[in-house]
N, C-alpha and C. Protein backbone atom coordinates (compact mmCIF):
# COMPACT_ATOMS: atom_id res chain seq x y z
N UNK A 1 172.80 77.04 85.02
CA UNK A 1 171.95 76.02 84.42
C UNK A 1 172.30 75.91 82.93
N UNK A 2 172.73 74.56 82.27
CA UNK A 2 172.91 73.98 80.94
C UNK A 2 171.18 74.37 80.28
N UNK A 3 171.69 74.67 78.65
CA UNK A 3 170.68 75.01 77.80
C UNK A 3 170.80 73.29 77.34
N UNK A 4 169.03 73.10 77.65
CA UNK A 4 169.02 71.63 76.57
C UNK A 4 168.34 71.97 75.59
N UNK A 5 168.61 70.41 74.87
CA UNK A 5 169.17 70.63 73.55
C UNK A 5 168.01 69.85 72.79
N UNK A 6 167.51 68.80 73.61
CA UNK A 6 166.59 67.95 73.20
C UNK A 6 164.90 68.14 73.89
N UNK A 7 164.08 68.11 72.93
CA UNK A 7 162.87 68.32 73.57
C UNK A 7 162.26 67.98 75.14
N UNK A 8 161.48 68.07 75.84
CA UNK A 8 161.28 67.65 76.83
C UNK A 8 160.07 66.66 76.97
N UNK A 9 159.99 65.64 78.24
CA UNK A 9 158.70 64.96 77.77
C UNK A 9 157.49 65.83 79.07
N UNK A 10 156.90 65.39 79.46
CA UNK A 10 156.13 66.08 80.36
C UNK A 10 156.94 65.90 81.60
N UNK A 11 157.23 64.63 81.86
CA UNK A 11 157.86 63.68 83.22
C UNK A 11 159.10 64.83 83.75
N UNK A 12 160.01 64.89 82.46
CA UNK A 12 161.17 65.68 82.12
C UNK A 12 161.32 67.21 82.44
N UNK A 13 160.14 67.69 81.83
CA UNK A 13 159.56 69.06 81.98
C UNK A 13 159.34 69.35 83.68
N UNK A 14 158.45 68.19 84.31
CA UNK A 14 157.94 68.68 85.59
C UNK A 14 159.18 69.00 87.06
N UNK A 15 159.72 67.51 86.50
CA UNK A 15 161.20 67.68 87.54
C UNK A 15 162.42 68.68 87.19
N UNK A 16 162.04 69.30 85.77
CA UNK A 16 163.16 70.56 85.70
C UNK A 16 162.52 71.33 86.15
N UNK A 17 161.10 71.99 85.95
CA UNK A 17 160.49 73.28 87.06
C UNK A 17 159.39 72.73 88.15
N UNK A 18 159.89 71.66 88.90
CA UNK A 18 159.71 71.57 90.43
C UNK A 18 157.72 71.36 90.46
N UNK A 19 157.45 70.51 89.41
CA UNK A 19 155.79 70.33 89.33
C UNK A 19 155.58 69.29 89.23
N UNK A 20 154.30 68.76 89.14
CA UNK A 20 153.71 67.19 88.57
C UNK A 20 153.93 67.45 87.06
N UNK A 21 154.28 66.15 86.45
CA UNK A 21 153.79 65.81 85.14
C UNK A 21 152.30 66.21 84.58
N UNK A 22 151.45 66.37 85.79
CA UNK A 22 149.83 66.28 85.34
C UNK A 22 149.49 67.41 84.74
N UNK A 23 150.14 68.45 85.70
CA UNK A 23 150.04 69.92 85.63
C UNK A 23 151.14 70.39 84.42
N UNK A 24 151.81 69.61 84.13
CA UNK A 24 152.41 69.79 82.16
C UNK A 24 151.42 69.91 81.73
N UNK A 25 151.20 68.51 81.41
CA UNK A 25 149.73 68.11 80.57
C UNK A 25 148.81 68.51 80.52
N UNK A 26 148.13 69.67 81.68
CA UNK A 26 147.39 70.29 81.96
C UNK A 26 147.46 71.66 80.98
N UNK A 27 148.57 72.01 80.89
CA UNK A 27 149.19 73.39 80.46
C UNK A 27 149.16 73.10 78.94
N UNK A 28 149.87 71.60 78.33
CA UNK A 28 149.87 71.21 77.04
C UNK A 28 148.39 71.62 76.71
N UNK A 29 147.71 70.59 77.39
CA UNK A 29 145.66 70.99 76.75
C UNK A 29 145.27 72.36 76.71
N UNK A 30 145.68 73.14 77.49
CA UNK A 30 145.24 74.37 77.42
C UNK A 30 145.72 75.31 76.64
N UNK A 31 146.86 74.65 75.60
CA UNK A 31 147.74 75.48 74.84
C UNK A 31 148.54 76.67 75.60
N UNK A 32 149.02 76.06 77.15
CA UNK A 32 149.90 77.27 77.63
C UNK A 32 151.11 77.56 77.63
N UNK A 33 151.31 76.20 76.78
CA UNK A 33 152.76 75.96 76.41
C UNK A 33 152.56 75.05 74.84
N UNK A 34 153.96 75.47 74.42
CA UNK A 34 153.87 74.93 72.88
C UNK A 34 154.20 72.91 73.22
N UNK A 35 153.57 72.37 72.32
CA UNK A 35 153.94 71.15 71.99
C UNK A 35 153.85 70.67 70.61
N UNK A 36 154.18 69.81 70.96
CA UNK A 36 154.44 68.54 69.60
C UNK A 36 154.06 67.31 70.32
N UNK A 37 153.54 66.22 69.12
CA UNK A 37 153.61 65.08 69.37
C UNK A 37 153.93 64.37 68.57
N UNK A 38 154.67 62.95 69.24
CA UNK A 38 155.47 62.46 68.42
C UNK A 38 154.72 60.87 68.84
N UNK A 39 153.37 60.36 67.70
CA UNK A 39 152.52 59.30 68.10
C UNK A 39 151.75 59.80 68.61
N UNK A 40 151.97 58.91 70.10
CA UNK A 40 150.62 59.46 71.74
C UNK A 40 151.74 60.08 72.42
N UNK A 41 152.99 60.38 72.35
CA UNK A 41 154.26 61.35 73.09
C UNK A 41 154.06 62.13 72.62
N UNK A 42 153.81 63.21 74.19
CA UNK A 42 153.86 64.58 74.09
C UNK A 42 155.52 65.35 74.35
N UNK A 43 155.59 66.29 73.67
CA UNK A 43 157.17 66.71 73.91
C UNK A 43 157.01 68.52 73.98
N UNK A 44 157.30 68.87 74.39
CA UNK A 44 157.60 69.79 74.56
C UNK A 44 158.97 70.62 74.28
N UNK A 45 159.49 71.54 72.86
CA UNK A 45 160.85 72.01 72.77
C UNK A 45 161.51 72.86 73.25
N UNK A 46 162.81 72.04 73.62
CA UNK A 46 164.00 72.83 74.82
C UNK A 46 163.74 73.76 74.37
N UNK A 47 163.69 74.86 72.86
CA UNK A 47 164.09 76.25 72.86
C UNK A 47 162.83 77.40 73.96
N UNK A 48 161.66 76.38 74.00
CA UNK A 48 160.47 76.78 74.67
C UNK A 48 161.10 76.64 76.09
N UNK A 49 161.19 76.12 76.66
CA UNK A 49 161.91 75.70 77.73
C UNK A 49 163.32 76.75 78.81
N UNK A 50 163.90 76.70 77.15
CA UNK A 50 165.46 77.44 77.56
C UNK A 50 165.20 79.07 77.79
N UNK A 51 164.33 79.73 76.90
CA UNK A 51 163.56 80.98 76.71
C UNK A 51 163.22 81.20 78.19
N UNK A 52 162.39 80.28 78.33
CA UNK A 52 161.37 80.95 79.87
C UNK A 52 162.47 80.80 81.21
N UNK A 53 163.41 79.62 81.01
CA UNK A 53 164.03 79.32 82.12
C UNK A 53 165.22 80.89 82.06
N UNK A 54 165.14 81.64 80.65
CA UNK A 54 166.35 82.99 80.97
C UNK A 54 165.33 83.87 81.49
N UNK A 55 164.03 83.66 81.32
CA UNK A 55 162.58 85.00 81.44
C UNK A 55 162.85 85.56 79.93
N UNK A 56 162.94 85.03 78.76
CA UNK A 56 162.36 85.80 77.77
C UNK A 56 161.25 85.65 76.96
N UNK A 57 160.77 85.92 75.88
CA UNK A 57 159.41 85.64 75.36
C UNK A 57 159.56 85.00 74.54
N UNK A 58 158.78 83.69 73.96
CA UNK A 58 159.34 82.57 73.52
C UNK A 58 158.10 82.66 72.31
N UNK A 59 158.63 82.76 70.74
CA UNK A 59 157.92 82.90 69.72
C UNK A 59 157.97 81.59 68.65
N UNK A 60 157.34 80.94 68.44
CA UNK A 60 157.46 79.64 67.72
C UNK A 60 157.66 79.68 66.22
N UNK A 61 158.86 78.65 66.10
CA UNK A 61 159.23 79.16 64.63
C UNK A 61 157.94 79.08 63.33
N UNK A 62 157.90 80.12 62.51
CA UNK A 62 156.52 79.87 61.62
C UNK A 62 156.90 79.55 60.12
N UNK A 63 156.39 78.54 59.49
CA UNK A 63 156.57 78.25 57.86
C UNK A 63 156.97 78.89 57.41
N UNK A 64 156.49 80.58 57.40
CA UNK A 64 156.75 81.49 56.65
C UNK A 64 157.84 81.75 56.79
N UNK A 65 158.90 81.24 57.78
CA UNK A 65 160.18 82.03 57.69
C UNK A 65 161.07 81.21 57.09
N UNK A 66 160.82 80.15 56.51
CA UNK A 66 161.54 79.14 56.00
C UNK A 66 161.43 79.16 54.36
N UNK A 67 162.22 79.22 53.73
CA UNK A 67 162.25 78.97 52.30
C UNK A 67 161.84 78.12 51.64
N UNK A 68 161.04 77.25 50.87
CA UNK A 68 160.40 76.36 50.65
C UNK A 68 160.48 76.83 49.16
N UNK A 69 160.83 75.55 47.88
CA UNK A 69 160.95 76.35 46.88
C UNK A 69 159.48 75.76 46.18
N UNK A 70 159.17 76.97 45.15
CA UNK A 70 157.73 76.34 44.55
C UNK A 70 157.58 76.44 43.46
N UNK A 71 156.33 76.38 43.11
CA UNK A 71 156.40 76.69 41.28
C UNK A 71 156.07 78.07 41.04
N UNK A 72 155.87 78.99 41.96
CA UNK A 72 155.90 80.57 41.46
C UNK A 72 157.06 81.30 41.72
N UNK A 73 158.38 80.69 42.91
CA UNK A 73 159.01 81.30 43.15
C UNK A 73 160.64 80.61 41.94
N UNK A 74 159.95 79.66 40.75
CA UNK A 74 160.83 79.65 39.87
C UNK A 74 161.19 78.08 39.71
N UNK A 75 160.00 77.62 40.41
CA UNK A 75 160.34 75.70 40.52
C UNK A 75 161.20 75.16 41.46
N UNK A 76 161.20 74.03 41.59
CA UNK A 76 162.11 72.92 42.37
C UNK A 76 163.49 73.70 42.50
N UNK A 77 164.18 73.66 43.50
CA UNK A 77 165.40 73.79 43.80
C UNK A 77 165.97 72.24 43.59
N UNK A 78 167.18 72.31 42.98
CA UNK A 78 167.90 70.59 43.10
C UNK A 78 168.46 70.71 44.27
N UNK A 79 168.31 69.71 45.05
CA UNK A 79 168.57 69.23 46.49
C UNK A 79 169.46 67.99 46.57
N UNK A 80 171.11 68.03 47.01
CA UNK A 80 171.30 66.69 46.61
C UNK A 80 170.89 65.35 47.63
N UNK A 81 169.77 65.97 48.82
CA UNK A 81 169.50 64.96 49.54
C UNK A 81 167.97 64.68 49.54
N UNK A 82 167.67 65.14 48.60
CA UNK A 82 166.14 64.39 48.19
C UNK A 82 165.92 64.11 46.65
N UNK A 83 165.45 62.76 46.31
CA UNK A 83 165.63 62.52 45.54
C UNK A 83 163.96 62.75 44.84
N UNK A 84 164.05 63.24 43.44
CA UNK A 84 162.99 63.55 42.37
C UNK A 84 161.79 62.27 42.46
N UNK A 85 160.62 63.08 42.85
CA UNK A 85 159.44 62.07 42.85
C UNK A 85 159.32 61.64 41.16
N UNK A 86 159.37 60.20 41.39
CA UNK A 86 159.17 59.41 39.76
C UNK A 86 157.66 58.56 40.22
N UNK A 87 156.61 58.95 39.43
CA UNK A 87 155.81 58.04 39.21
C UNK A 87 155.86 56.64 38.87
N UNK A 88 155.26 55.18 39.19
CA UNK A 88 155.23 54.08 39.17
C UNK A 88 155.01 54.08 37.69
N UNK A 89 154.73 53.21 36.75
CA UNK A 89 154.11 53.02 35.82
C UNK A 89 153.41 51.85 35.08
């Protein structure tokens, strides 16, 4: 079985492990599985997906592990793909 790559929708989800869509959605509300939504689309991510389909334990990535620069850790990092918020005037 191919690792995907792109989130899943419920529809997507049910016919890769052999269920209704309802019983996704069921699992989404109950928080028994991780989601996202994208609008009123629910999605569900392949890495959630790819994890359970090897049997391993599937931990969701958290803010904290991401670098984010701030004003205590020494200010703005220059980024050359975001450009400096300028006030209107």
């Amino acid at each position: 079985m191919h690792e995907a790559k792109k989130p899943f929708t419920p529809e997507s989800l049910a016919a890769h492990w052999d269920c209704t869509p309802r019983h996704i959605r069921n699992l989404v509300d109950h928080e028994k599985i991780p989601s996202f939504r994208v609008g009123k689309l629910i999605r569900i991510p392949a890495a959630f997906v790819n994890a359970k389909d090897r049997g391993e334990e599937w931990k969701a990535p958290s803010l904290k592990d991401t670098e984010t620069p701030t004003a205590q850790s020494g200010g703005p990092t220059a980024r050359p793909d975001v450009l400096p918020f300028v006030p209107r005037t």
